[in-house]
C-alpha atoms as a PDB file:
ATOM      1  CA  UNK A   1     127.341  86.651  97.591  1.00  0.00           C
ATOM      2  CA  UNK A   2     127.733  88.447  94.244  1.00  0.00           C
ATOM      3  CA  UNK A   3     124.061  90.862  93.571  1.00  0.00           C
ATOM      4  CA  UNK A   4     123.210  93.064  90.896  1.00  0.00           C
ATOM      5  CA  UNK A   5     119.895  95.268  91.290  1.00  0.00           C
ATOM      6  CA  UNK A   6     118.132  94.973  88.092  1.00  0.00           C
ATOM      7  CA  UNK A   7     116.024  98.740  87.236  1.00  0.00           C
ATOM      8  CA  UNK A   8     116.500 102.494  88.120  1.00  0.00           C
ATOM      9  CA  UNK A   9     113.181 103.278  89.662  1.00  0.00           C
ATOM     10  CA  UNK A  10     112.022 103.959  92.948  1.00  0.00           C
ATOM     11  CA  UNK A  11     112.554 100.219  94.733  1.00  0.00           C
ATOM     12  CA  UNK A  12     115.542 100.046  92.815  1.00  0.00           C
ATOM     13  CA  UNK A  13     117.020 103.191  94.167  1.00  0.00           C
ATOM     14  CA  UNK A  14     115.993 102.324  97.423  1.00  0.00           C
ATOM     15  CA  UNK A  15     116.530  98.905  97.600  1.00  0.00           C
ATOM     16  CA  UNK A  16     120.295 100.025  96.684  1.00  0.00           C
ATOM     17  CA  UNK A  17     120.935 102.960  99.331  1.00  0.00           C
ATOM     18  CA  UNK A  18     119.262 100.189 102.114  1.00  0.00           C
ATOM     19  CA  UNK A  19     122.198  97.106 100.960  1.00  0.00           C
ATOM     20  CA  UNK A  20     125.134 100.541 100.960  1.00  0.00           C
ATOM     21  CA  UNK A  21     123.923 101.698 104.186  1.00  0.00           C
ATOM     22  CA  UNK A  22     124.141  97.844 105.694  1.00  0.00           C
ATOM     23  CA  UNK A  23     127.296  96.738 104.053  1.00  0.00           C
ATOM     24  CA  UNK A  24     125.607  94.972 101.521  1.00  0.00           C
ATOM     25  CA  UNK A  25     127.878  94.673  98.731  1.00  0.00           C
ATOM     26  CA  UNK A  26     126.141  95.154  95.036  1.00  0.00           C
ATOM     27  CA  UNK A  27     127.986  94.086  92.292  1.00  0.00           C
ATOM     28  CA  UNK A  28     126.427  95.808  89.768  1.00  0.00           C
ATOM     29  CA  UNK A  29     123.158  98.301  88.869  1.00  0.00           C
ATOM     30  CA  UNK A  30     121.429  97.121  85.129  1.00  0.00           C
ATOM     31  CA  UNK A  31     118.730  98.497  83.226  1.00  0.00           C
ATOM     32  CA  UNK A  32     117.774 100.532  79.969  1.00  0.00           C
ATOM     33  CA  UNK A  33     117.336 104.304  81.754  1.00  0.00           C
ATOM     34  CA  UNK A  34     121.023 105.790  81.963  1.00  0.00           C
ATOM     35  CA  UNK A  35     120.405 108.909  83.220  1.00  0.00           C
ATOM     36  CA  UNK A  36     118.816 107.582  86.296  1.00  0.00           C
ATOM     37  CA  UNK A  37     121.528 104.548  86.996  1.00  0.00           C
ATOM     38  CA  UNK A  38     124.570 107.571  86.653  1.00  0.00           C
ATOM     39  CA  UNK A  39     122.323 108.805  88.955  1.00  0.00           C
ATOM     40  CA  UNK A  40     122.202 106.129  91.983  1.00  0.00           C
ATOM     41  CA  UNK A  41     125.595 105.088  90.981  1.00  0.00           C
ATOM     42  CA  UNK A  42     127.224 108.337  91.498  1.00  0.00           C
ATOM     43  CA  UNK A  43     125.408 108.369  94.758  1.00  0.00           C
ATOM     44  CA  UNK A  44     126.267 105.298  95.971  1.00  0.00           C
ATOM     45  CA  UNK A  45     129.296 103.968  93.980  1.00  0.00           C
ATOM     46  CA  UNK A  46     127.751 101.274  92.711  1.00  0.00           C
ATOM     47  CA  UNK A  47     128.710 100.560  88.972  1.00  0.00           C
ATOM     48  CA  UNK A  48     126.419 100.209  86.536  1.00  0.00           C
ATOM     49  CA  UNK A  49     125.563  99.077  82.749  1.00  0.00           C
ATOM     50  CA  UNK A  50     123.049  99.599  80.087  1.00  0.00           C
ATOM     51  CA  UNK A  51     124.292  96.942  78.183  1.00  0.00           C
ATOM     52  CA  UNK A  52     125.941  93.614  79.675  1.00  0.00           C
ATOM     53  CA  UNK A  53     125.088  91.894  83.200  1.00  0.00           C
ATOM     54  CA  UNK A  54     127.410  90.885  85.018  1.00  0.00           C
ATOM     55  CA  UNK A  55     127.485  87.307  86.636  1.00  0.00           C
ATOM     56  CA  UNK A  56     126.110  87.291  90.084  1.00  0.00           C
ATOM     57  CA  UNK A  57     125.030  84.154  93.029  1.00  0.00           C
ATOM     58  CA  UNK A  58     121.355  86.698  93.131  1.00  0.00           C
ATOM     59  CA  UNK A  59     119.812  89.043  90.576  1.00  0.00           C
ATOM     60  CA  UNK A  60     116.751  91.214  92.152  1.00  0.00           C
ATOM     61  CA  UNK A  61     114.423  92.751  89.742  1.00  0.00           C
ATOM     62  CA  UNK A  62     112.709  95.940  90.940  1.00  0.00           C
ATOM     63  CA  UNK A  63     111.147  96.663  87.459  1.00  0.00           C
ATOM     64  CA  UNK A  64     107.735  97.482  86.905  1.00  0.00           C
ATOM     65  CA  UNK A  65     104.790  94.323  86.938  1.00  0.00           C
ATOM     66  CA  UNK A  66     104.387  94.593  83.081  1.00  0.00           C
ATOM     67  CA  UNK A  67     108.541  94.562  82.671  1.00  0.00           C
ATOM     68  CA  UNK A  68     108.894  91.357  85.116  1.00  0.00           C
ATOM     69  CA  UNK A  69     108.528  88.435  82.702  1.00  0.00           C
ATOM     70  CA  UNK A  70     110.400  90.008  79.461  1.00  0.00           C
ATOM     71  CA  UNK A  71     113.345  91.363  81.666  1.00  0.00           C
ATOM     72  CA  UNK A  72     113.435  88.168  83.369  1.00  0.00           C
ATOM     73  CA  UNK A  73     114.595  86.531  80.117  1.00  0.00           C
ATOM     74  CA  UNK A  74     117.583  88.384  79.948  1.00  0.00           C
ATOM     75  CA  UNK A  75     119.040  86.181  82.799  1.00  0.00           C
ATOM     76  CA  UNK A  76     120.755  83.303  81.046  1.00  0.00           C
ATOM     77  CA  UNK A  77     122.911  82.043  83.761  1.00  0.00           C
ATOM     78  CA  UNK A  78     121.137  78.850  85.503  1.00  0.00           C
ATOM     79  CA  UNK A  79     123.337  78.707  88.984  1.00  0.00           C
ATOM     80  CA  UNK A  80     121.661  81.836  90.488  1.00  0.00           C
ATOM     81  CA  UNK A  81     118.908  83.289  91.879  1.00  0.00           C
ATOM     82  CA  UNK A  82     116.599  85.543  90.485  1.00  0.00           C
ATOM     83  CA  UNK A  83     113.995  87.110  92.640  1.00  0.00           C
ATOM     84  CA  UNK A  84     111.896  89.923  91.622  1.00  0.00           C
ATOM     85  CA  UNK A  85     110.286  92.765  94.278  1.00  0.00           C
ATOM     86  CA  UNK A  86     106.294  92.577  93.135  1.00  0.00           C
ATOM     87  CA  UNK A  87     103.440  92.290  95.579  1.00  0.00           C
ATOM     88  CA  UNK A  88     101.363  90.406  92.923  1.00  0.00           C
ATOM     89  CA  UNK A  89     103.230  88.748  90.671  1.00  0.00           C
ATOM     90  CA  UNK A  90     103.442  84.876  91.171  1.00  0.00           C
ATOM     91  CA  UNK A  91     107.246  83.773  91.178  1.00  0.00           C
ATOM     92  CA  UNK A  92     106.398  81.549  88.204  1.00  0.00           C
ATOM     93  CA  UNK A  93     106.306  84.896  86.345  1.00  0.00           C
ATOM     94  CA  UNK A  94     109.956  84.385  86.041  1.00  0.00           C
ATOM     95  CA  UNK A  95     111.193  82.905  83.002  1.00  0.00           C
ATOM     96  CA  UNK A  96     114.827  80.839  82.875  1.00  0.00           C
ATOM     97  CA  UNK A  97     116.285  78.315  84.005  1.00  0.00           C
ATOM     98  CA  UNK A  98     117.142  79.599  87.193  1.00  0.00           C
ATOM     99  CA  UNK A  99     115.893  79.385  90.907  1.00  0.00           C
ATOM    100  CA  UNK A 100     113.138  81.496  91.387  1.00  0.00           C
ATOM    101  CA  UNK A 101     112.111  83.752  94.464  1.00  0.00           C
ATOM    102  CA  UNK A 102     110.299  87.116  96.083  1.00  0.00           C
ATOM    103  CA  UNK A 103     112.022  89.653  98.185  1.00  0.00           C
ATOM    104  CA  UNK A 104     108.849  92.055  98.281  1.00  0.00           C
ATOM    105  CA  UNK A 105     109.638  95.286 100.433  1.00  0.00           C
ATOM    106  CA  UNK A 106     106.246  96.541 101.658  1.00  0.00           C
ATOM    107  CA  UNK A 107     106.653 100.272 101.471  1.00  0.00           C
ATOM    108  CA  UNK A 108     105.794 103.237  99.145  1.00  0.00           C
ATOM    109  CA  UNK A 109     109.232 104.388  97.854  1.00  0.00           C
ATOM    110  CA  UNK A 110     110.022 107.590  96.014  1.00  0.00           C
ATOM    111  CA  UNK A 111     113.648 108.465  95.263  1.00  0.00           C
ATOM    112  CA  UNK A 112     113.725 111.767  97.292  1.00  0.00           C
ATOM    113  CA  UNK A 113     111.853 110.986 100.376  1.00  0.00           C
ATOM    114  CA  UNK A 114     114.915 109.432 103.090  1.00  0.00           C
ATOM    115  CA  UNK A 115     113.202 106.323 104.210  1.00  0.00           C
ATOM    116  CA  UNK A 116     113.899 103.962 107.795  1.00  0.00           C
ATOM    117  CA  UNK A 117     114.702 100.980 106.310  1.00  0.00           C
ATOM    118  CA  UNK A 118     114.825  98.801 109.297  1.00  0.00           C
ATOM    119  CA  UNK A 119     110.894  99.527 109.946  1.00  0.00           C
ATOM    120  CA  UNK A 120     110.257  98.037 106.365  1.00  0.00           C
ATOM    121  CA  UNK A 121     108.544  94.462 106.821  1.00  0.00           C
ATOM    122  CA  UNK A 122     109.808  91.845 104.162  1.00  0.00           C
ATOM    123  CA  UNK A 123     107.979  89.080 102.714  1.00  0.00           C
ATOM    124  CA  UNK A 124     110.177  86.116 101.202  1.00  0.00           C
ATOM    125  CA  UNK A 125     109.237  83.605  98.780  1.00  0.00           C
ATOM    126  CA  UNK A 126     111.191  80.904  97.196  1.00  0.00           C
ATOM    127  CA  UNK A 127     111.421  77.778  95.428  1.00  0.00           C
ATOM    128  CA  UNK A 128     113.609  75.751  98.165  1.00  0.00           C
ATOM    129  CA  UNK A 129     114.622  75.974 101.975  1.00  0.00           C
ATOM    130  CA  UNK A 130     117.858  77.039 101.301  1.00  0.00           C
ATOM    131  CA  UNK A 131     116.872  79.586  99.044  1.00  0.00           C
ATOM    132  CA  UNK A 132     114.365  81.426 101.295  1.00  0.00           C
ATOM    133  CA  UNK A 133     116.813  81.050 104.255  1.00  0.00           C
ATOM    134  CA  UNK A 134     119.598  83.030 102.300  1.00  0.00           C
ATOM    135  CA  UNK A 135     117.167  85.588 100.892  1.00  0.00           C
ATOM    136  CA  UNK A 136     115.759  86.090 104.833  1.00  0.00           C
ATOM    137  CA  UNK A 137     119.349  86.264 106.239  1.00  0.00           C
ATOM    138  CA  UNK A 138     119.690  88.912 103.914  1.00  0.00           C
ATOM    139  CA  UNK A 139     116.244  90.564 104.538  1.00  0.00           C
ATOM    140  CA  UNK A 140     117.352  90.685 107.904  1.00  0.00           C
ATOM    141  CA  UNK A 141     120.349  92.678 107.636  1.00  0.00           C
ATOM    142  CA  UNK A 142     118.200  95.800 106.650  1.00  0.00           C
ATOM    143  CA  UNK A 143     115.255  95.229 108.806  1.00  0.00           C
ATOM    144  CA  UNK A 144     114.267  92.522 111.697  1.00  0.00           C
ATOM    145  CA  UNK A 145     110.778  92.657 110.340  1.00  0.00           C
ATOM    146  CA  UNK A 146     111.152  89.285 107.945  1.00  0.00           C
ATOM    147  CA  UNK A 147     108.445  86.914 106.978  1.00  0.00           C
ATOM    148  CA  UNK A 148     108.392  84.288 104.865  1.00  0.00           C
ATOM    149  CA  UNK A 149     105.369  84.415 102.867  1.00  0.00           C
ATOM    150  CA  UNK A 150     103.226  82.586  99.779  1.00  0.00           C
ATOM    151  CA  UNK A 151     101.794  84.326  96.516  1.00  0.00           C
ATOM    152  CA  UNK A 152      98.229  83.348  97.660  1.00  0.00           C
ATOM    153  CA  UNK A 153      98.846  85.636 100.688  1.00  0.00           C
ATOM    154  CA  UNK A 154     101.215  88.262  99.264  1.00  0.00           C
ATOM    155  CA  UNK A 155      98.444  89.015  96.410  1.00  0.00           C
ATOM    156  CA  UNK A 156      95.877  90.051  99.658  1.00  0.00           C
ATOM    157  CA  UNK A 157      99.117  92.303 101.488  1.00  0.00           C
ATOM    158  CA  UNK A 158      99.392  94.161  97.958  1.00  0.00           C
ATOM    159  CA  UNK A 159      95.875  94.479  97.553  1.00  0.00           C
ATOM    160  CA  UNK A 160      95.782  96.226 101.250  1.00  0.00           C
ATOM    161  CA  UNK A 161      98.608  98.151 100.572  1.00  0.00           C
ATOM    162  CA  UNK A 162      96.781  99.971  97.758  1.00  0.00           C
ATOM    163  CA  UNK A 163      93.725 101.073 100.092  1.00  0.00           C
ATOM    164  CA  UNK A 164      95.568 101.896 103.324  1.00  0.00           C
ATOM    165  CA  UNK A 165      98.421 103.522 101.171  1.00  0.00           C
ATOM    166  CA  UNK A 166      97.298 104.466  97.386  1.00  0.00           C
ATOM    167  CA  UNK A 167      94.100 104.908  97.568  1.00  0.00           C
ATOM    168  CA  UNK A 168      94.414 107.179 100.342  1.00  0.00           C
ATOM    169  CA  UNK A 169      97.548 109.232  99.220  1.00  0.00           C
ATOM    170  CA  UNK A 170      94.673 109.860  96.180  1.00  0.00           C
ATOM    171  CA  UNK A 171      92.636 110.899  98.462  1.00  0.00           C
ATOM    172  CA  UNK A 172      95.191 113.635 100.112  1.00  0.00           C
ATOM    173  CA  UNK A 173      95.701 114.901  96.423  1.00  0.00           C
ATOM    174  CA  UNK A 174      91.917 115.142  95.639  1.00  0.00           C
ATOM    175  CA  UNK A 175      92.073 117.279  98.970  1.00  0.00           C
ATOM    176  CA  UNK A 176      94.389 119.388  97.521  1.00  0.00           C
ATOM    177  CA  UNK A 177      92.430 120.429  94.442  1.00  0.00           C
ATOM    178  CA  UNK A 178      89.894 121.683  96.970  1.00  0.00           C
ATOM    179  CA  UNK A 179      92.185 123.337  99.129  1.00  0.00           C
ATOM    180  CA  UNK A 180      93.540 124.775  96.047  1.00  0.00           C
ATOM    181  CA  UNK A 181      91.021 126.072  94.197  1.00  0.00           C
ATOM    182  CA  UNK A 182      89.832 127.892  97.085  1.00  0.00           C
ATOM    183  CA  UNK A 183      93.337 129.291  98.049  1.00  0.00           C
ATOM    184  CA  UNK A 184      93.307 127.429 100.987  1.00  0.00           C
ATOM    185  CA  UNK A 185      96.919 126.155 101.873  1.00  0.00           C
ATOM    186  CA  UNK A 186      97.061 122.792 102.278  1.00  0.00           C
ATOM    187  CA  UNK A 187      99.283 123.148 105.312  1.00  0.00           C
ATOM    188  CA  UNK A 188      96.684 123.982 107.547  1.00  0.00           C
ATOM    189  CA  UNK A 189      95.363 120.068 106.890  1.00  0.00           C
ATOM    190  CA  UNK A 190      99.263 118.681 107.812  1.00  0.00           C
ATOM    191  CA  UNK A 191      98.393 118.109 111.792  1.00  0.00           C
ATOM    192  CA  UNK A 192      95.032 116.315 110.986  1.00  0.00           C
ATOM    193  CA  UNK A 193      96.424 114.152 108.714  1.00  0.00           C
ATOM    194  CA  UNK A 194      99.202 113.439 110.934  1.00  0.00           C
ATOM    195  CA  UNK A 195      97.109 112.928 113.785  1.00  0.00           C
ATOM    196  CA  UNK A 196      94.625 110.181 111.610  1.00  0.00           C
ATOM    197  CA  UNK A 197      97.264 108.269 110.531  1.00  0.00           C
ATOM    198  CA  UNK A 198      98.850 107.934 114.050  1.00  0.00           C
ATOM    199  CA  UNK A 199      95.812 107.480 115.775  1.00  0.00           C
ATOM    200  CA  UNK A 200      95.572 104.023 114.062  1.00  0.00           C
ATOM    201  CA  UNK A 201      98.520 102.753 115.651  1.00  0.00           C
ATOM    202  CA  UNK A 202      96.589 102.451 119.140  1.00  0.00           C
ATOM    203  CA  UNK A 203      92.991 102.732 117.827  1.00  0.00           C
ATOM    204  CA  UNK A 204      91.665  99.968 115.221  1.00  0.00           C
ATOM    205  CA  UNK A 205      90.598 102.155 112.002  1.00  0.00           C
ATOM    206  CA  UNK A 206      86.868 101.378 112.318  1.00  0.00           C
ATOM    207  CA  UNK A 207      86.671 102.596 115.761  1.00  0.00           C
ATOM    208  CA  UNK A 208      88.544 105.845 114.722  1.00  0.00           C
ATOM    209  CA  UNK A 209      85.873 106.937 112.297  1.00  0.00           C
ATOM    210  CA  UNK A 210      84.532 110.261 112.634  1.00  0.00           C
ATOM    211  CA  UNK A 211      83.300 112.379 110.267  1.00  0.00           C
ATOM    212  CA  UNK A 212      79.481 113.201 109.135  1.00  0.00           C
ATOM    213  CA  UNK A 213      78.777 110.441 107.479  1.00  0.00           C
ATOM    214  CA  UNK A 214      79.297 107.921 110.870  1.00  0.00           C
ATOM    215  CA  UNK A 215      77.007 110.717 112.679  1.00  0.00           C
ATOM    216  CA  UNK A 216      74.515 110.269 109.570  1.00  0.00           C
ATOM    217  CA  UNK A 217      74.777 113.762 109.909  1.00  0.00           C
ATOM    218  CA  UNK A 218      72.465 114.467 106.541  1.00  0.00           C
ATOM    219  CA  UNK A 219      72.225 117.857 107.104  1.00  0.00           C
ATOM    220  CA  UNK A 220      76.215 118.405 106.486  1.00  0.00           C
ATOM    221  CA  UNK A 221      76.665 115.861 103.685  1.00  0.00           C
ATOM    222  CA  UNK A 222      73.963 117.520 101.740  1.00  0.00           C
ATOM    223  CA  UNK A 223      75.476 121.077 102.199  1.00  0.00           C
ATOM    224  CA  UNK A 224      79.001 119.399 100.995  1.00  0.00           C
ATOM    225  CA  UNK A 225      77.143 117.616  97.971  1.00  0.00           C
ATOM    226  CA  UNK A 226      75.311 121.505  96.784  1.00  0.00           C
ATOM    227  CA  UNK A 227      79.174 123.348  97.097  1.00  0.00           C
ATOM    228  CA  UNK A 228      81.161 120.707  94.982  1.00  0.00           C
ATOM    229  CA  UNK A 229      80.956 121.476  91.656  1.00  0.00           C
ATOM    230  CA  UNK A 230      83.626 118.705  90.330  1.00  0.00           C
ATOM    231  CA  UNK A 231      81.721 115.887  88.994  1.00  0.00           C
ATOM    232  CA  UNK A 232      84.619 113.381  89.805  1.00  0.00           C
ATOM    233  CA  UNK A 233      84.668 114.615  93.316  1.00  0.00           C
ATOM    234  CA  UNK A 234      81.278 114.552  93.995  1.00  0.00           C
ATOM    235  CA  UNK A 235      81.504 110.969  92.858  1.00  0.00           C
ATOM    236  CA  UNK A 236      84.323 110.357  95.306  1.00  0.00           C
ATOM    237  CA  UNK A 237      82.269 111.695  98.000  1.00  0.00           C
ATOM    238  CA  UNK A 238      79.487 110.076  97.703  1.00  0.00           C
ATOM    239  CA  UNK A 239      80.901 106.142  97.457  1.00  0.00           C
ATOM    240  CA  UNK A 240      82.545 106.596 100.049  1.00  0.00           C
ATOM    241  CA  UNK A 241      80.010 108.014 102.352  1.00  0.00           C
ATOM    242  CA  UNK A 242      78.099 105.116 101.301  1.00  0.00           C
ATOM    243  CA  UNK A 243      80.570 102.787 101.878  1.00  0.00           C
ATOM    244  CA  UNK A 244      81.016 104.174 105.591  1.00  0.00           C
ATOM    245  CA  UNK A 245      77.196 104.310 105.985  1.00  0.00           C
ATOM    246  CA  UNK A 246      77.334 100.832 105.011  1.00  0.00           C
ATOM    247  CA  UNK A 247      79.953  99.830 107.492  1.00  0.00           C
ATOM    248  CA  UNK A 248      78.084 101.170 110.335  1.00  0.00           C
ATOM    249  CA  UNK A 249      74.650  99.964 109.205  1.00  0.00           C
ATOM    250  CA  UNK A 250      73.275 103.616 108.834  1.00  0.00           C
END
């Protein structure tokens, strides 16, 4: 099966080092940013063009949401496949005369962080049978975690995603302005955070939950709401200390 990898980001990078590292073959790399495909490609040996696709049996686009649709339309072939990598976007969103699919890695990808990529769970969507068997056979040479999936449920795994993994990395960077403004080095926060994150692996999260606000500990949540002075993280503080008050019916 002929593939080209369609972007230079983040999934595309990744997406690309996972199919070298299998034996994937990749046919060709694609997209507008040429400093970042001479990148991956001289990593990985994968050629690449700014320019001209190549033809291919599967084209996966790891663009961004907005680019999905209008990038889509550069695909004129109809005997393919085109699948794109969102967590939200309906398949539909692709536009040709093509068959039509998801292959949506759930995992936070940045180019310099070395990932596992047989612990990444796949979700596959697809127009036909055939075409979500091929697209799992080839899920599965990466990672044995491979489900086939719908949009209806995909759009509620994204929407997850972003509070157990966006919302909190936020979070660990709001942290860091405090840390930081006091001269506090954020190192010394490394084991906790280590240690709430794996705790959740045996415990469910709501019965991990410590912290003053699960006490109703008023005395410390008012001394924390006198020494912030940063409007947008007193704000931060206090929804979500309402939130967990509201959890535990405090």
């Amino acid at each position: 099966m002929k593939i080209v990898i369609i972007g230079s980001g983040n999934v595309a990078a990744h997406l690309a080092r996972a199919f070298k590292q299998n034996a994937i073959a990749v046919e060709q790399l694609f997209g507008r940013n040429f400093h970042d495909l001479k990148e991956i490609s001289d990593e990985l040996l994968i050629p690449f063009s700014t320019t001209a696709l190549v033809p291919a049996d599967l084209y996966l686009l790891c663009v961004s949401d907005r680019a999905v649709q209008d990038i889509s339309k550069l695909i004129t072939a109809e005997n393919c496949l085109v699948a794109h990598t969102s967590g939200s976007l309906p398949i539909d969103i692709l536009k040709g005369n093509y068959r039509k699919a998801n292959f949506y890695p759930m995992q936070t990808f940045s180019k310099s962080r070395a990932l596992s990529y047989e612990e990444i769970p796949f979700f596959i969507e697809a127009e036909n049978e055939h075409d979500s068997k091929l697209l799992s056979e080839l899920a599965r040479k990466i990672s044995p975690a491979v489900v086939n999936s719908t949009h209806e449920k995909r759009k509620f795994m994204h929407l997850t995603a972003v509070f157990a993994c966006n919302f909190v990395n936020h979070l660990f960077a709001r942290a860091k302005e405090i840390s930081d403004a006091q001269q506090i080095p954020f190192e010394y926060f490394l084991p906790l955070i280590k240690e709430t994150t794996a705790k959740i692996e045996k415990l469910d999260p709501k019965l991990a939950q410590t912290g003053p606000a699960v006490r109703n500990d008023q005395r410390v949540l008012q001394l924390h709401e006198e020494i912030i002075t940063d409007e947008q993280h007193l704000k931060i503080y206090r929804t979500l200390n309402e939130s967990i008050k509201k959890m535990y019916e405090l």
